[in-house]
C-alpha atoms as a PDB file:
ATOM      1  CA  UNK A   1      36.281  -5.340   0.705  1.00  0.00           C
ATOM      2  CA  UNK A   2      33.268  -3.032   0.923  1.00  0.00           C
ATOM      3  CA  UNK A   3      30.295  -4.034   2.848  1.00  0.00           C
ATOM      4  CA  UNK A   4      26.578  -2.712   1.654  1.00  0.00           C
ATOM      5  CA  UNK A   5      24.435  -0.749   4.574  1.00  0.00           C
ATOM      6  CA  UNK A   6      21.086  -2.704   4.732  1.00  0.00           C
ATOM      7  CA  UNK A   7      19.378   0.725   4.412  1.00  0.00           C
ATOM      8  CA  UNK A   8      21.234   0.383   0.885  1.00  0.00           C
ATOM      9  CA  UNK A   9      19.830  -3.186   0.320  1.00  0.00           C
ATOM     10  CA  UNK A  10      15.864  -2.625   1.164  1.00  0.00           C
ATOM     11  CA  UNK A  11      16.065   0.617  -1.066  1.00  0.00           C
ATOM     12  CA  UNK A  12      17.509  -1.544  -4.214  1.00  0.00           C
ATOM     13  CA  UNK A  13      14.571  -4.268  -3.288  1.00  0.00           C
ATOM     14  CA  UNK A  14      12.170  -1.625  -3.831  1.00  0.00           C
ATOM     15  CA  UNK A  15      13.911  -0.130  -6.987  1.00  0.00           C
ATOM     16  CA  UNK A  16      13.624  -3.774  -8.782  1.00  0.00           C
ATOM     17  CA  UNK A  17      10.171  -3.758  -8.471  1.00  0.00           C
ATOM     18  CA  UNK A  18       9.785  -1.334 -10.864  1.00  0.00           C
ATOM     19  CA  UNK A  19       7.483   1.173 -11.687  1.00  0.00           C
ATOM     20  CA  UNK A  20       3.965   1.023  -9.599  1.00  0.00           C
ATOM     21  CA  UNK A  21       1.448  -0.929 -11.356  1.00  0.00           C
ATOM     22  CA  UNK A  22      -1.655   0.642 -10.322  1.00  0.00           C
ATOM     23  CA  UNK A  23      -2.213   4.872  -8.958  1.00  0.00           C
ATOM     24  CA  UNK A  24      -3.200   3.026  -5.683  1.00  0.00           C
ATOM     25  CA  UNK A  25       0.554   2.373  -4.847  1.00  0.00           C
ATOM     26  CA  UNK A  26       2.617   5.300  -6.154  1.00  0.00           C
ATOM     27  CA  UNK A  27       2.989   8.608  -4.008  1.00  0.00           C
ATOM     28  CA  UNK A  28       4.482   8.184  -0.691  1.00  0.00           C
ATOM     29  CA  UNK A  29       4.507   4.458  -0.590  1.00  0.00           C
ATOM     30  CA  UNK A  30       7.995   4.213  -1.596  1.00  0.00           C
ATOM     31  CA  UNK A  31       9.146   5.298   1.609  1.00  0.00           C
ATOM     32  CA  UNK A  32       7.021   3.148   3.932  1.00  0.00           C
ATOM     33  CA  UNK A  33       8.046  -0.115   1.424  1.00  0.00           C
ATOM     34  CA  UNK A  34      11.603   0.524   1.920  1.00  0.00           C
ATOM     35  CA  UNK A  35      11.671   1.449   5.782  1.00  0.00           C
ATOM     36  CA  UNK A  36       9.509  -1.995   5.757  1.00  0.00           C
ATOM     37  CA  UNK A  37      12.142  -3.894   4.440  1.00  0.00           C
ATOM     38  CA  UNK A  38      15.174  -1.996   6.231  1.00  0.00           C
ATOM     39  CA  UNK A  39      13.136  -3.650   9.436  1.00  0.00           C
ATOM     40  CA  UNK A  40      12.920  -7.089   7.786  1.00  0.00           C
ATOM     41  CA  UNK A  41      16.979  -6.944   6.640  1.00  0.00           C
ATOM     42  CA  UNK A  42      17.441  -5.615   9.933  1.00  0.00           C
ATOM     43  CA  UNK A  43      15.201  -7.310  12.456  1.00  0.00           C
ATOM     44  CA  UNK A  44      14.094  -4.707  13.688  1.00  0.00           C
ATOM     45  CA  UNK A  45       9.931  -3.563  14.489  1.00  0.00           C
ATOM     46  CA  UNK A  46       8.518  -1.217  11.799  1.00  0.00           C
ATOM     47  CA  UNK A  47       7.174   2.141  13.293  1.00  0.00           C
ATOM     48  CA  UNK A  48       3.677   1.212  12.714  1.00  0.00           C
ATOM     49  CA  UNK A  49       2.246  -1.941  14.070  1.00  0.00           C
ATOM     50  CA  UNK A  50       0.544  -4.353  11.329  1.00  0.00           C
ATOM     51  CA  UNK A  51      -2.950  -3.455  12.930  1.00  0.00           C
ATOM     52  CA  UNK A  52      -2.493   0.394  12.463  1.00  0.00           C
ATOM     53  CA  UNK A  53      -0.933  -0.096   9.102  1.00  0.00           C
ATOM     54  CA  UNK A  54      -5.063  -1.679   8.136  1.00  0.00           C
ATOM     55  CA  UNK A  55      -6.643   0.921  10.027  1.00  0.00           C
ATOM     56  CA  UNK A  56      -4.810   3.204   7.507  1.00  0.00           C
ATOM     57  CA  UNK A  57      -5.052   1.203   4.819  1.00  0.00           C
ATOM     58  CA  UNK A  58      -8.737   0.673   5.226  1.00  0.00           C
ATOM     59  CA  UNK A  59      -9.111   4.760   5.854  1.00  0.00           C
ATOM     60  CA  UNK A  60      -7.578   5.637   2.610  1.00  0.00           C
ATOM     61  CA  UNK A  61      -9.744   2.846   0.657  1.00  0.00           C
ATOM     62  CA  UNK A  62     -12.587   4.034   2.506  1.00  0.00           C
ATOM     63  CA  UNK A  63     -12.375   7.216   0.860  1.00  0.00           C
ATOM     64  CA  UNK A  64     -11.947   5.906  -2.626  1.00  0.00           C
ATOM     65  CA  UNK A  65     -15.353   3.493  -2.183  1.00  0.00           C
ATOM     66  CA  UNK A  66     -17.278   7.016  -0.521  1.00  0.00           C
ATOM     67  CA  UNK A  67     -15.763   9.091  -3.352  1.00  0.00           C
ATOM     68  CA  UNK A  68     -16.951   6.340  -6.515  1.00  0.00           C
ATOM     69  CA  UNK A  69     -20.499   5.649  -4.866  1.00  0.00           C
ATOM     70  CA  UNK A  70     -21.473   9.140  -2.699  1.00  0.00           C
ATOM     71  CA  UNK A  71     -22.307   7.053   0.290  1.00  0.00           C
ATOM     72  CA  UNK A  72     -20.427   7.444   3.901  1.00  0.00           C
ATOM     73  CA  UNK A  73     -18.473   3.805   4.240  1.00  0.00           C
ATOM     74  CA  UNK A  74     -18.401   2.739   8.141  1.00  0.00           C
ATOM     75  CA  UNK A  75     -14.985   0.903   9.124  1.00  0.00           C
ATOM     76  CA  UNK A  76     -13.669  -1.915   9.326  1.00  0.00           C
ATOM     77  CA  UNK A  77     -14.628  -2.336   5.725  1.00  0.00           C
ATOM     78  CA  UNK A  78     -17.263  -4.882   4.685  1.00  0.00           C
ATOM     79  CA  UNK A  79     -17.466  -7.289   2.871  1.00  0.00           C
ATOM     80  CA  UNK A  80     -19.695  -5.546   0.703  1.00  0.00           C
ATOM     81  CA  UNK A  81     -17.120  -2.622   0.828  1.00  0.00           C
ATOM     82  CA  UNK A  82     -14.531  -5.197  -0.465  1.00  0.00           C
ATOM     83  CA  UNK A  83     -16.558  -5.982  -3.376  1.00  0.00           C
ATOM     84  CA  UNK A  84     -17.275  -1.770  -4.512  1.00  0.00           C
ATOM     85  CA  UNK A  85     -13.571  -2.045  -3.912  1.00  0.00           C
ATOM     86  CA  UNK A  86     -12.657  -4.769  -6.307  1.00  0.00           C
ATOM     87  CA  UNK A  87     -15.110  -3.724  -8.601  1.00  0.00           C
ATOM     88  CA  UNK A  88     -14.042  -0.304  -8.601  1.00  0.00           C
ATOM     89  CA  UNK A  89     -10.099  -1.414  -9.524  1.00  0.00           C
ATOM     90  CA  UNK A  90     -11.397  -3.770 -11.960  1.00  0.00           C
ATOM     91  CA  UNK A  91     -13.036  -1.207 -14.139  1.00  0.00           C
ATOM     92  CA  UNK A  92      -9.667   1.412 -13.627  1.00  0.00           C
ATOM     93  CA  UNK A  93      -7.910  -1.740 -15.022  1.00  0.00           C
ATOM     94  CA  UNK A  94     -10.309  -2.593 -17.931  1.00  0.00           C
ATOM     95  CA  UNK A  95     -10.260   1.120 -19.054  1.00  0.00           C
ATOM     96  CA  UNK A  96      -6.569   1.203 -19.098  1.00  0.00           C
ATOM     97  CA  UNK A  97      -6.429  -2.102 -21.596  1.00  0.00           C
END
């Protein structure tokens, strides 16, 4: 009987998931999903803590809001920032339809 490495497991999670939905997610979030889910299969702690994984989350969608209006964007984001934010993905969506 052959037994499946976890590693092997998390990166077949990822696969069925399919193709990225949205630009925001493609790149080098494939790696990061499945080393997240080797750590869940595994019990094991990720390499970076939940709270740095939103300061870098926040960074990178920082950027996007400064880019779209031309305005620096302080962190932690707003609320206000949340709502460029939503606004801005909404209207990437509506294009794409």
């Amino acid at each position: 009987m052959r037994v499946r490495r976890p590693e092997t497991q998390a990166a077949r999670c990822v696969q069925r998931l399919g193709p990225p939905v949205d630009p925001m997610y493609a790149g080098q979030m494939g790696p990061e999903a499945i080393h997240f889910l080797e750590s869940v299969l595994l019990e094991t702690d990720p390499i970076a803590s939940p709270e740095h994984a939103r300061m870098v989350m926040e960074s990178y969608l920082a950027v996007d809001i400064s880019a779209e209006t031309g305005d620096p964007v302080e962190l932690s984001l707003s609320n206000h920032s949340l709502a460029l934010l939503a606004d801005m993905i909404a209207a990437i969506r509506s294009d794409a339809a």
